[in-house]
PDB file of N, CA and C in Angstrom:
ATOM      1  N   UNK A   1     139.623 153.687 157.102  1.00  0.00           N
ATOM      2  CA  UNK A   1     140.675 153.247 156.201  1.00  0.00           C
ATOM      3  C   UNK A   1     140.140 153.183 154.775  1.00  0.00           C
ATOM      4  N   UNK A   2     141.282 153.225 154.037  1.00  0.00           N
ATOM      5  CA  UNK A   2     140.711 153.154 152.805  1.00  0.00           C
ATOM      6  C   UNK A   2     141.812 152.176 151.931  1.00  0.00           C
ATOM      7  N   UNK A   3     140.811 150.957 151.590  1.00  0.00           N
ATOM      8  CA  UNK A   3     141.594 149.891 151.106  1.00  0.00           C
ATOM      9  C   UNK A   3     141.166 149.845 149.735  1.00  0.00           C
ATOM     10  N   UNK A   4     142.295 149.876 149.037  1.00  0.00           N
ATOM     11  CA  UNK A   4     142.056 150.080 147.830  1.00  0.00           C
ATOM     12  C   UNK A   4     142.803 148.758 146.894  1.00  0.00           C
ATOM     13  N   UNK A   5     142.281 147.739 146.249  1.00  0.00           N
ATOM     14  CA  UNK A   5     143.177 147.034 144.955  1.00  0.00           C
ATOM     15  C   UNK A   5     143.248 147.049 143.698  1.00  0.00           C
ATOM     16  N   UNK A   6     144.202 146.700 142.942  1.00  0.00           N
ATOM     17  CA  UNK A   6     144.789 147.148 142.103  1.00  0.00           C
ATOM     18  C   UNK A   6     145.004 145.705 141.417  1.00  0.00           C
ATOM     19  N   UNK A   7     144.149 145.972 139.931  1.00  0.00           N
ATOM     20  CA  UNK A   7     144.209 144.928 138.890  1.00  0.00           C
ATOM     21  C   UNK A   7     144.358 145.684 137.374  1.00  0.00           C
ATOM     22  N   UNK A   8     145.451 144.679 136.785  1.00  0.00           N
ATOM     23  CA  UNK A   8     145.301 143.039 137.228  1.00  0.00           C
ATOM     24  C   UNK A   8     146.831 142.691 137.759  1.00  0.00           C
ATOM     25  N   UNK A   9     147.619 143.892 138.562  1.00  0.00           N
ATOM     26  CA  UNK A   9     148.752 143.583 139.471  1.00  0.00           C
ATOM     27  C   UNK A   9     148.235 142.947 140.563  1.00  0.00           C
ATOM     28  N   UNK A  10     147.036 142.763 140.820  1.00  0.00           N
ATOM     29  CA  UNK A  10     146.671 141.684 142.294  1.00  0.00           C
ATOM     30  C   UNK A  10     147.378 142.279 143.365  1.00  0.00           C
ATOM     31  N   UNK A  11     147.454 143.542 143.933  1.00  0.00           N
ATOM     32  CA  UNK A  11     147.835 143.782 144.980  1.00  0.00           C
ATOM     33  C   UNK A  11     147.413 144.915 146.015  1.00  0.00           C
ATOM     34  N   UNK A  12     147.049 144.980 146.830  1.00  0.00           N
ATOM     35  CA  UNK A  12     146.098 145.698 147.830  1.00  0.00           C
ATOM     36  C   UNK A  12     146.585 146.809 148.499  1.00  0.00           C
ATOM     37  N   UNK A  13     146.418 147.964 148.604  1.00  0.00           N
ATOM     38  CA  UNK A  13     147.349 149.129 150.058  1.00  0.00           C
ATOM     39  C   UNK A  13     145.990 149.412 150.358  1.00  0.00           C
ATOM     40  N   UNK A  14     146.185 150.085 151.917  1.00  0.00           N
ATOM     41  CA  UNK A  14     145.419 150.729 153.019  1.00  0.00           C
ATOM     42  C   UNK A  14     146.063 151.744 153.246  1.00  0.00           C
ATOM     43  N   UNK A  15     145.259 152.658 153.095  1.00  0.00           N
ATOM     44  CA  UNK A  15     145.298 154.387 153.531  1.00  0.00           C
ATOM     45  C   UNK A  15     144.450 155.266 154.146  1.00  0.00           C
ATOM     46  N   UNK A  16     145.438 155.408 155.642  1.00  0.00           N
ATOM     47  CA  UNK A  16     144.483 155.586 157.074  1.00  0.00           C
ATOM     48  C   UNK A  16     143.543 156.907 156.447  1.00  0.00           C
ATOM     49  N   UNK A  17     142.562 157.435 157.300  1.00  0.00           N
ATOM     50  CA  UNK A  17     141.707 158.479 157.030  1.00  0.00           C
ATOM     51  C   UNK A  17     142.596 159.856 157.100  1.00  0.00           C
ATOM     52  N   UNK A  18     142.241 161.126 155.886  1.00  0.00           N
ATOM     53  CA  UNK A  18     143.064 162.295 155.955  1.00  0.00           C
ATOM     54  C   UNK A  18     143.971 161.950 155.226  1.00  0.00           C
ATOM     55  N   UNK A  19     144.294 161.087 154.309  1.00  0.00           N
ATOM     56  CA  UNK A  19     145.259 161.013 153.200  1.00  0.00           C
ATOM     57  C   UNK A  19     145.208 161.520 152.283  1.00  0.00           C
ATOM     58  N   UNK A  20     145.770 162.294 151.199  1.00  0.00           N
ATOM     59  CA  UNK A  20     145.585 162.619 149.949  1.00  0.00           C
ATOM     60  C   UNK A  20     145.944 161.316 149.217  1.00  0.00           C
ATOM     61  N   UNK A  21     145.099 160.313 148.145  1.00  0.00           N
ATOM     62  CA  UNK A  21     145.574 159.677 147.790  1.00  0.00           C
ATOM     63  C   UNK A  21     145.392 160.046 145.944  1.00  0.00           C
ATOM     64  N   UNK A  22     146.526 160.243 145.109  1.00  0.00           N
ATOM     65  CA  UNK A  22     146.632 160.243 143.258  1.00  0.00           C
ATOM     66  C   UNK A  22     146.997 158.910 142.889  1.00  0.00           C
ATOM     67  N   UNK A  23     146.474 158.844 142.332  1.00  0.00           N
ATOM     68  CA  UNK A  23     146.565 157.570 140.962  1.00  0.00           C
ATOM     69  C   UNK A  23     146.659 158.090 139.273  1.00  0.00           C
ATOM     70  N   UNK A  24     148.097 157.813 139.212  1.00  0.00           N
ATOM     71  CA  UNK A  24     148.471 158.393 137.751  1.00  0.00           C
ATOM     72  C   UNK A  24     148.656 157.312 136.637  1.00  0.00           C
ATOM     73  N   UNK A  25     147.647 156.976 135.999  1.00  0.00           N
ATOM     74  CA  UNK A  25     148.051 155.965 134.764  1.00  0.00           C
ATOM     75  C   UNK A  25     148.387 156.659 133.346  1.00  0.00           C
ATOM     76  N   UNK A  26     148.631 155.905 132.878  1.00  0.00           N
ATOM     77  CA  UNK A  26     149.468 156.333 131.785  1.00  0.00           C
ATOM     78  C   UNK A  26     149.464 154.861 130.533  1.00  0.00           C
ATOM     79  N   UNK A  27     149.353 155.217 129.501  1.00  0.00           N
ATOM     80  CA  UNK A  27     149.564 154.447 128.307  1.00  0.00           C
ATOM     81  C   UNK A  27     149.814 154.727 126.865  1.00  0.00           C
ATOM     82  N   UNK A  28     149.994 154.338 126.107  1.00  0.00           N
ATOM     83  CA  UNK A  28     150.194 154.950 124.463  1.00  0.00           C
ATOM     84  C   UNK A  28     148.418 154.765 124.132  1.00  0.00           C
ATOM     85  N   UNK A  29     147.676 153.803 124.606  1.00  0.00           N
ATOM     86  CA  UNK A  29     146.418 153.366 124.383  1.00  0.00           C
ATOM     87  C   UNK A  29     145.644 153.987 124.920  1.00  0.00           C
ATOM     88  N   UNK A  30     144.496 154.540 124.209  1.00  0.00           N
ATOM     89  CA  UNK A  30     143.007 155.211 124.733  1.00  0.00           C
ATOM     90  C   UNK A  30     142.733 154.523 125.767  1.00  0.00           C
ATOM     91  N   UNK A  31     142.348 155.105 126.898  1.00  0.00           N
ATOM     92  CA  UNK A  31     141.806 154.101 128.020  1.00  0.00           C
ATOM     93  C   UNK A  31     140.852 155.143 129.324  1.00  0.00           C
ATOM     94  N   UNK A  32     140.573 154.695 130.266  1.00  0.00           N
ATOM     95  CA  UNK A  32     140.590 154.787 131.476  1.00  0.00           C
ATOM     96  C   UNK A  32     140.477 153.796 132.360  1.00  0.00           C
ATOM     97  N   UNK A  33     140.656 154.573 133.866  1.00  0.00           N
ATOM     98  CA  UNK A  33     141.299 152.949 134.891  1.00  0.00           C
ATOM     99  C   UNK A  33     139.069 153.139 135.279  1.00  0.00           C
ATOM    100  N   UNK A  34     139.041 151.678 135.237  1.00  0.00           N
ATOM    101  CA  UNK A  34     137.531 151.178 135.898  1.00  0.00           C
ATOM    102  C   UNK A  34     137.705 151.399 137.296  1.00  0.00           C
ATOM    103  N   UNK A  35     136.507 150.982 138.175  1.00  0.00           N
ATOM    104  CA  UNK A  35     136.277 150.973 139.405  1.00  0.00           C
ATOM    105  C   UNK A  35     135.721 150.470 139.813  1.00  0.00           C
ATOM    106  N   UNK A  36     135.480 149.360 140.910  1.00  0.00           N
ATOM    107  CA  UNK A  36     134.316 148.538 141.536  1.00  0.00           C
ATOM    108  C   UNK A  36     134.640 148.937 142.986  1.00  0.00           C
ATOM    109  N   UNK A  37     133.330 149.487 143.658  1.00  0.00           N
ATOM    110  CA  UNK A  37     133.377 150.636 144.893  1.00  0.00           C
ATOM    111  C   UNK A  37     132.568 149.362 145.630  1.00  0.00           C
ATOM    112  N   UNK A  38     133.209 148.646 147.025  1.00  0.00           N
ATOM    113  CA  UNK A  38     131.983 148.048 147.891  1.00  0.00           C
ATOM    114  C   UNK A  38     132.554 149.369 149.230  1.00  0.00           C
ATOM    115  N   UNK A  39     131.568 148.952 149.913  1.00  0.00           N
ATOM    116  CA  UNK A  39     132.367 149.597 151.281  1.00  0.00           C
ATOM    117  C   UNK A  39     132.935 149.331 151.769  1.00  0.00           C
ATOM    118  N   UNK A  40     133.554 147.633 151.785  1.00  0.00           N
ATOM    119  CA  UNK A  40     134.993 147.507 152.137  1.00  0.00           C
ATOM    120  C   UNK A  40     136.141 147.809 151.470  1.00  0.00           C
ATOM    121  N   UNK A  41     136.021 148.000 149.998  1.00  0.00           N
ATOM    122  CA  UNK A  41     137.378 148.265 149.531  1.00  0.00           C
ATOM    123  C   UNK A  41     136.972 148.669 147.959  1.00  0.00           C
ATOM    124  N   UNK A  42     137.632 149.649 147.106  1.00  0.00           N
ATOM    125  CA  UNK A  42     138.088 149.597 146.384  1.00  0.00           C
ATOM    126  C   UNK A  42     138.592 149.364 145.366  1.00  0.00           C
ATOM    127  N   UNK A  43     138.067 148.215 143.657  1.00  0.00           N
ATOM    128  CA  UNK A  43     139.617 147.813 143.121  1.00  0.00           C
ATOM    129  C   UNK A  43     139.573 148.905 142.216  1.00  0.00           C
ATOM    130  N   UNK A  44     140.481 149.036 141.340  1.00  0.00           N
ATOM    131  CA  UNK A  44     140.840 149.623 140.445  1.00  0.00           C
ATOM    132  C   UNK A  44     141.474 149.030 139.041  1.00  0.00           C
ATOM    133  N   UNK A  45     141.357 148.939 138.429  1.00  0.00           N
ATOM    134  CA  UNK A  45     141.446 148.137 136.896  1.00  0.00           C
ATOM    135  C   UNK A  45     141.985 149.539 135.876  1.00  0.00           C
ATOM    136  N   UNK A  46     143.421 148.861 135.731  1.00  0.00           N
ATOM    137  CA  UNK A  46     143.912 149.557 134.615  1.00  0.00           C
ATOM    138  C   UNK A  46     143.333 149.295 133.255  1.00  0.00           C
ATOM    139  N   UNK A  47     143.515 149.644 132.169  1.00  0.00           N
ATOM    140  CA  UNK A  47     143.516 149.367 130.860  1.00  0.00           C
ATOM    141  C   UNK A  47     144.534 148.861 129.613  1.00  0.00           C
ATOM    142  N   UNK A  48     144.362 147.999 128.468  1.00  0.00           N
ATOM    143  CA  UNK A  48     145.080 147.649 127.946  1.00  0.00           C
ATOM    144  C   UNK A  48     146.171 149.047 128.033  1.00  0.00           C
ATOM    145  N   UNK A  49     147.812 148.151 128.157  1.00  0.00           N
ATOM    146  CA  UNK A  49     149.539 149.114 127.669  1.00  0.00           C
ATOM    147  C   UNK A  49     149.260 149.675 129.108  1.00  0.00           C
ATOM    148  N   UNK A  50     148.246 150.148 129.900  1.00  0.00           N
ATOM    149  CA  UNK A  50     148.555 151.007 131.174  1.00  0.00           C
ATOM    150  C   UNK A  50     149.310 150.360 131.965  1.00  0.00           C
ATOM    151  N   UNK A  51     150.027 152.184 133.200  1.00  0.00           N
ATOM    152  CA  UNK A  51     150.376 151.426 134.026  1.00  0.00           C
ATOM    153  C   UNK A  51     150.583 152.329 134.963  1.00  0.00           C
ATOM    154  N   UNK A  52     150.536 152.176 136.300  1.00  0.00           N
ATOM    155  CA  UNK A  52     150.245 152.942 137.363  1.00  0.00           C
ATOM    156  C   UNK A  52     151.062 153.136 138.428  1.00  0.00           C
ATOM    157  N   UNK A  53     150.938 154.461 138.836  1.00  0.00           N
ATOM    158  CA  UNK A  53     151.493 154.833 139.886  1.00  0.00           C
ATOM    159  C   UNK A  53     150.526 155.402 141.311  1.00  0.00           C
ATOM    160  N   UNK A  54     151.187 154.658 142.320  1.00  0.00           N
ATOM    161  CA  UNK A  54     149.937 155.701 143.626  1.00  0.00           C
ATOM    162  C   UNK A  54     151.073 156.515 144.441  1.00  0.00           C
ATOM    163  N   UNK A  55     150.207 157.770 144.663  1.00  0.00           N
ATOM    164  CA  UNK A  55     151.224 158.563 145.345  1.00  0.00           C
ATOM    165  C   UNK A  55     149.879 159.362 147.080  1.00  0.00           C
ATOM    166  N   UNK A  56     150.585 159.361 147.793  1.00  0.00           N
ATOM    167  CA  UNK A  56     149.795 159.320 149.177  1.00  0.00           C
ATOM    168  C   UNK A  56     150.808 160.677 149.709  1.00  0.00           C
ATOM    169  N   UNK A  57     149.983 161.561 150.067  1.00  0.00           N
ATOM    170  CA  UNK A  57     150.274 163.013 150.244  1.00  0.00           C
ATOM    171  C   UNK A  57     151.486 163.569 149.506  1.00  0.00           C
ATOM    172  N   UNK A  58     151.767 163.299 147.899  1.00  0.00           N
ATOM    173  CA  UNK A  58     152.527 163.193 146.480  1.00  0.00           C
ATOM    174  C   UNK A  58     154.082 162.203 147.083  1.00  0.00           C
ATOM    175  N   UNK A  59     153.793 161.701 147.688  1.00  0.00           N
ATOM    176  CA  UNK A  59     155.272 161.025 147.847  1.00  0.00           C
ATOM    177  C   UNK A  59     155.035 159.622 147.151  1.00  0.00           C
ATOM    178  N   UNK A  60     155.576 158.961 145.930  1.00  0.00           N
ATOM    179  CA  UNK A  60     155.146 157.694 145.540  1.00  0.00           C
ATOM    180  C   UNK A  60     155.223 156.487 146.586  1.00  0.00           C
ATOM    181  N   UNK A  61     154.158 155.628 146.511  1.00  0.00           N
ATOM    182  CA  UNK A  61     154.262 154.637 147.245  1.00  0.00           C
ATOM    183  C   UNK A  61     154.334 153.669 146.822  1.00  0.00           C
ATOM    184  N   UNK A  62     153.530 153.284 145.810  1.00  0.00           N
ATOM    185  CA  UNK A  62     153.756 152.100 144.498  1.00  0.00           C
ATOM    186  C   UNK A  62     153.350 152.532 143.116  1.00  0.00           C
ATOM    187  N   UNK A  63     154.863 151.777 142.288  1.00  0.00           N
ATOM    188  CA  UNK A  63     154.388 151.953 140.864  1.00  0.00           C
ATOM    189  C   UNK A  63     154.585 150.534 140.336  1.00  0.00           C
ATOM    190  N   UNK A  64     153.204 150.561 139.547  1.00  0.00           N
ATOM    191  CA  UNK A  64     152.783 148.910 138.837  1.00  0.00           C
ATOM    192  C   UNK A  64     153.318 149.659 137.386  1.00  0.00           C
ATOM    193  N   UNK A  65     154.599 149.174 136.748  1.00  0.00           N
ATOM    194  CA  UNK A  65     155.468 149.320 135.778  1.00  0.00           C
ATOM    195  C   UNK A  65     154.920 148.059 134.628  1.00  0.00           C
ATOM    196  N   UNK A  66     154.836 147.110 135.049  1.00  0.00           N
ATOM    197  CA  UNK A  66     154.175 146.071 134.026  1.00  0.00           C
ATOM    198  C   UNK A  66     153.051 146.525 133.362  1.00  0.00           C
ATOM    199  N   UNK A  67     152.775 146.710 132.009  1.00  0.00           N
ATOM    200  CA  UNK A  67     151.454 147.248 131.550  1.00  0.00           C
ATOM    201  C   UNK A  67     150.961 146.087 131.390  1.00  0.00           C
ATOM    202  N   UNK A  68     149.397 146.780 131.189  1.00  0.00           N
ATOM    203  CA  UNK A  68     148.480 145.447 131.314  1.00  0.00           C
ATOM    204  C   UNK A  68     148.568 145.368 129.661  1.00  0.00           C
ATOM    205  N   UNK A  69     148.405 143.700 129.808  1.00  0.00           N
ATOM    206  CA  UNK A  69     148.249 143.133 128.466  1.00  0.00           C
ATOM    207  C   UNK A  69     147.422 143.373 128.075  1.00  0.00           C
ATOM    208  N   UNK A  70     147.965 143.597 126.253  1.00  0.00           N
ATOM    209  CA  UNK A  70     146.851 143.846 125.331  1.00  0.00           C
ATOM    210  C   UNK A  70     145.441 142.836 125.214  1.00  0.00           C
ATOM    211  N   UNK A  71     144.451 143.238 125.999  1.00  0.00           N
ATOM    212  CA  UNK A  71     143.370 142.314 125.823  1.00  0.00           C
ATOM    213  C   UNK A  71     143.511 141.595 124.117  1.00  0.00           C
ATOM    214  N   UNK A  72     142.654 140.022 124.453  1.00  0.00           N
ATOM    215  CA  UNK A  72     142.742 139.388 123.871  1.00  0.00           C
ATOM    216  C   UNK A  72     141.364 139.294 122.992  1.00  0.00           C
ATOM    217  N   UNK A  73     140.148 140.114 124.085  1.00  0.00           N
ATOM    218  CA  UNK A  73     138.762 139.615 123.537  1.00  0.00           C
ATOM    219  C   UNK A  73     138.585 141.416 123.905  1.00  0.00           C
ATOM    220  N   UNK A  74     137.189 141.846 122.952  1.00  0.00           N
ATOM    221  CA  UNK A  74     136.298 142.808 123.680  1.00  0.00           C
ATOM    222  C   UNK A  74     135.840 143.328 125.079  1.00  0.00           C
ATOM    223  N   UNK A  75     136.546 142.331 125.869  1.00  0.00           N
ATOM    224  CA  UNK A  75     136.004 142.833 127.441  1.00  0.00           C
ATOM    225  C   UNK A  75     136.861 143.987 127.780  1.00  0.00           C
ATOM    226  N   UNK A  76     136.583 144.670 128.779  1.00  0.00           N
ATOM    227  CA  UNK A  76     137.462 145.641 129.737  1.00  0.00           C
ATOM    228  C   UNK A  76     137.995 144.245 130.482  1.00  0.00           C
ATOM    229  N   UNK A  77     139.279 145.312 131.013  1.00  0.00           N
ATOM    230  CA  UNK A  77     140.185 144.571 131.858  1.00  0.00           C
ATOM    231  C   UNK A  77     139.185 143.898 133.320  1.00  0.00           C
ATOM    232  N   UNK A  78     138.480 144.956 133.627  1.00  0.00           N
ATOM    233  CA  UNK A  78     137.572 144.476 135.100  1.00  0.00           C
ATOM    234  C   UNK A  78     137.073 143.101 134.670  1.00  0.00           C
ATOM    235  N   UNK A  79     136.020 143.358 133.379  1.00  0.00           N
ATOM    236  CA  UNK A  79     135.326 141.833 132.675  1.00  0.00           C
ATOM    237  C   UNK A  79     136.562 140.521 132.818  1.00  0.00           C
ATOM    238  N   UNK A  80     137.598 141.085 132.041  1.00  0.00           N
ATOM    239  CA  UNK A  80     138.709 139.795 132.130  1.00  0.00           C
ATOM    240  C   UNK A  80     138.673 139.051 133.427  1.00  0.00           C
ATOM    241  N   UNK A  81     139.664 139.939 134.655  1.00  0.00           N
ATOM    242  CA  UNK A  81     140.044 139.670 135.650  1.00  0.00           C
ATOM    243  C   UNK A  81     138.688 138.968 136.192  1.00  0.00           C
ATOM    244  N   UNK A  82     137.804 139.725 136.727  1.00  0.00           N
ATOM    245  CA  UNK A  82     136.699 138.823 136.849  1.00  0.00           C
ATOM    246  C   UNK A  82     136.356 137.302 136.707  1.00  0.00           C
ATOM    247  N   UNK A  83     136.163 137.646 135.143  1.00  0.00           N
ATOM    248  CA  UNK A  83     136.295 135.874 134.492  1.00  0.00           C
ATOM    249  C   UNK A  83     137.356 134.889 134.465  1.00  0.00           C
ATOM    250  N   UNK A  84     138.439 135.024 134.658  1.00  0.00           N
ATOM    251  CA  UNK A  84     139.299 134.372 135.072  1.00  0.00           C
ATOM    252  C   UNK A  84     139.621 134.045 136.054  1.00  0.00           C
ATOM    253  N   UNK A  85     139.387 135.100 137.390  1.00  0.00           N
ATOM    254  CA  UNK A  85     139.656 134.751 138.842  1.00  0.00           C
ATOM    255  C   UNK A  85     138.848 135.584 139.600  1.00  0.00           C
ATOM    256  N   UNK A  86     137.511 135.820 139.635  1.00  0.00           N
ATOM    257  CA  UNK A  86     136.642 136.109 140.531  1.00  0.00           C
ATOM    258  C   UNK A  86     136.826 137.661 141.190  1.00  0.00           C
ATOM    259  N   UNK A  87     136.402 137.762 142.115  1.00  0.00           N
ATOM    260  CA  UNK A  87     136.176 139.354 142.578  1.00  0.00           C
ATOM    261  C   UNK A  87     137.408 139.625 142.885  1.00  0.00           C
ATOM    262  N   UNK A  88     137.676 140.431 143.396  1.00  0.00           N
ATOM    263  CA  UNK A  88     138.750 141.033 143.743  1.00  0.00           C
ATOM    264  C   UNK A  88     138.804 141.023 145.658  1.00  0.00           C
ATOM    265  N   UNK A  89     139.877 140.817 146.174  1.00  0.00           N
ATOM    266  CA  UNK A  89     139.518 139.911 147.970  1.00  0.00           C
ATOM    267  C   UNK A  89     138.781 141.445 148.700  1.00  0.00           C
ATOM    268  N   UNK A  90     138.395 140.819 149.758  1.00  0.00           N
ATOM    269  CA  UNK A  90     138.269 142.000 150.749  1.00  0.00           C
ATOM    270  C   UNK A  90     138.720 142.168 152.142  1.00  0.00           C
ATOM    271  N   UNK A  91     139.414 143.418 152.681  1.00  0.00           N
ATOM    272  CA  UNK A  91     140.211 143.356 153.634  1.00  0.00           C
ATOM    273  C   UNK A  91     139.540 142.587 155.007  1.00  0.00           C
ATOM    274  N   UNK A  92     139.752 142.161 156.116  1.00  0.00           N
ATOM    275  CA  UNK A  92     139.128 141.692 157.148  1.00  0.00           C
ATOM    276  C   UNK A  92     139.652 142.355 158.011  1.00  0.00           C
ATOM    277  N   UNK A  93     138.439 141.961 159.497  1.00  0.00           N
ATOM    278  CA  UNK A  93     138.863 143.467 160.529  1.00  0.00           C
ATOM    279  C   UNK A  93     140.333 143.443 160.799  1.00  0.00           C
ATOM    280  N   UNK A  94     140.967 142.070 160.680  1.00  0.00           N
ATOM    281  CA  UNK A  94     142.175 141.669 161.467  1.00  0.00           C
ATOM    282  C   UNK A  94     142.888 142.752 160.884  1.00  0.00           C
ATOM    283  N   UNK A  95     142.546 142.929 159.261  1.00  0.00           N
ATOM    284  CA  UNK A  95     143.738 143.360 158.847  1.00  0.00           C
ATOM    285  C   UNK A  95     143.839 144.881 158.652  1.00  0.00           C
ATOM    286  N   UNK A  96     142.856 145.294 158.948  1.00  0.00           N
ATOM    287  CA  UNK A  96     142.892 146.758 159.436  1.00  0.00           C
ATOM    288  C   UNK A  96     143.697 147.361 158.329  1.00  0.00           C
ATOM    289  N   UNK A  97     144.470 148.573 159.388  1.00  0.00           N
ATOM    290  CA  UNK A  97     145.715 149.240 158.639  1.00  0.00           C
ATOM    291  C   UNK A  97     146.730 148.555 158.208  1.00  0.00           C
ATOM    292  N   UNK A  98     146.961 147.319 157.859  1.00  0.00           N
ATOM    293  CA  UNK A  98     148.002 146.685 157.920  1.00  0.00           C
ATOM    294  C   UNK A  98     147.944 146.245 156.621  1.00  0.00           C
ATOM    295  N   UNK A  99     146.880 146.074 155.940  1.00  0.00           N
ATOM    296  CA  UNK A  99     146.505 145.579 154.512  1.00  0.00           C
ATOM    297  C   UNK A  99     147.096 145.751 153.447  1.00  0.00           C
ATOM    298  N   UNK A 100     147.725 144.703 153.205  1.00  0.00           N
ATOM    299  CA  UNK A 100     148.990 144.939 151.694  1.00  0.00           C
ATOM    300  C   UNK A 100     148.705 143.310 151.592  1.00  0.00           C
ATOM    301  N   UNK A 101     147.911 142.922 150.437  1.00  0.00           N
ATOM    302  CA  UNK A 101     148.040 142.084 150.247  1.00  0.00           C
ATOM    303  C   UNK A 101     149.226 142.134 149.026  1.00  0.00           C
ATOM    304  N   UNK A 102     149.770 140.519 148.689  1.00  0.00           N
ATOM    305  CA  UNK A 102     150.342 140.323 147.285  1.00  0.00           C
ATOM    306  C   UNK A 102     149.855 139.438 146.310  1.00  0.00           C
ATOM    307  N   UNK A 103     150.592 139.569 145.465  1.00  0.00           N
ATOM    308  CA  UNK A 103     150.082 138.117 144.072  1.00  0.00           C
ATOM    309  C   UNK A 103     150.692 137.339 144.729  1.00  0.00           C
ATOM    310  N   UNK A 104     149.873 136.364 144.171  1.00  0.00           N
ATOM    311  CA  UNK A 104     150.089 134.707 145.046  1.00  0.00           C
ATOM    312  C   UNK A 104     151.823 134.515 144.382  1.00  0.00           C
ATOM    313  N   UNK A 105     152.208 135.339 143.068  1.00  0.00           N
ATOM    314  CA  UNK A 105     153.219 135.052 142.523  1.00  0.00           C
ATOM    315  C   UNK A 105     154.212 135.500 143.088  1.00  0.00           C
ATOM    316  N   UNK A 106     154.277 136.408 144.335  1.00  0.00           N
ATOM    317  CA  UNK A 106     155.319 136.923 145.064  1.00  0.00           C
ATOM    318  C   UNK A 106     155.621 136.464 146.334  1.00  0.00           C
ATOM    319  N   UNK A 107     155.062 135.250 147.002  1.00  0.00           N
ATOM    320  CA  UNK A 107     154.743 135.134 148.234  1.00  0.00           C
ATOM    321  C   UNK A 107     156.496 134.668 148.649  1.00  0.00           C
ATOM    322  N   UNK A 108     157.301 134.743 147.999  1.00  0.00           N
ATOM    323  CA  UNK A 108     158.653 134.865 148.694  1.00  0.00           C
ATOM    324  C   UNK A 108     158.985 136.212 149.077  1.00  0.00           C
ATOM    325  N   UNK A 109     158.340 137.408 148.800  1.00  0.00           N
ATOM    326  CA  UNK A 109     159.344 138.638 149.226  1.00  0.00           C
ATOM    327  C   UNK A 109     159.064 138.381 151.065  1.00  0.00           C
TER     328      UNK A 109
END
C-alpha cells in the first residue's frame, strides 16, 4: 500500500499496489510540494497560494481547493506544520487499505 498525507489539509489516502498515482499542484506563487518519505507513509506539503489535486489511474480522487496560507515566517510549509503540530500520523496495520484519515475539523462527515 501506499499511504500517502497531505499538508497542511491534514488528510491521508491509501493506494493499493499497481496504481498510477499524479499529484497536480498549482499556484500563482513560485513553489514546489516538499516530501517526508518514512516507510510507512508519505506526507506531502504544498506551498504558500497552492493547491492540489490527486488523480489514481487519471480519474480524480481528491482535490484540496483551499490554498495554503501565505506563510507568515521564512519556513517552508513542512517547517510550519511541523512546529505547530508535530509529524504527520502514521497508518497502523489495522488500517491497512482502508486509510483515509480526516482533520480533526471534519469529524462530522
Amino acid at each position: 500500500m501506499l499511504h500517502l498525507w497531505f499538508e497542511p489539509w491534514a488528510e491521508g489516502l491509501a493506494f493499493p499496489p499497481g496504481m498510477l498515482v499524479e499529484l497536480r499542484a498549482r499556484s500563482e506563487l513560485e513553489g514546489k510540494l516538499e516530501l517526508d518519505v518514512t516507510p510507512e507513509r508519505t506526507a506531502i506539503y504544498g506551498w504558500s497560494g497552492s493547491t492540489l489535486q490527486v488523480l489514481a489511474n487519471g480519474d480524480l480522487i481528491q482535490s484540496f481547493d483551499q490554498a495554503v496560507p501565505v506563510a507568515l515566517t521564512s519556513l517552508s510549509t513542512k517547517e510550519n506544520i511541523t512546529l505547530l503540530f508535530g509529524a504527520p500520523p502514521m497508518p497502523t496495520p489495522e488500517e491497512g487499505s482502508e486509510w483515509r484519515k480526516r482533520p480533526w475539523w471534519r469529524f462530522w462527515e
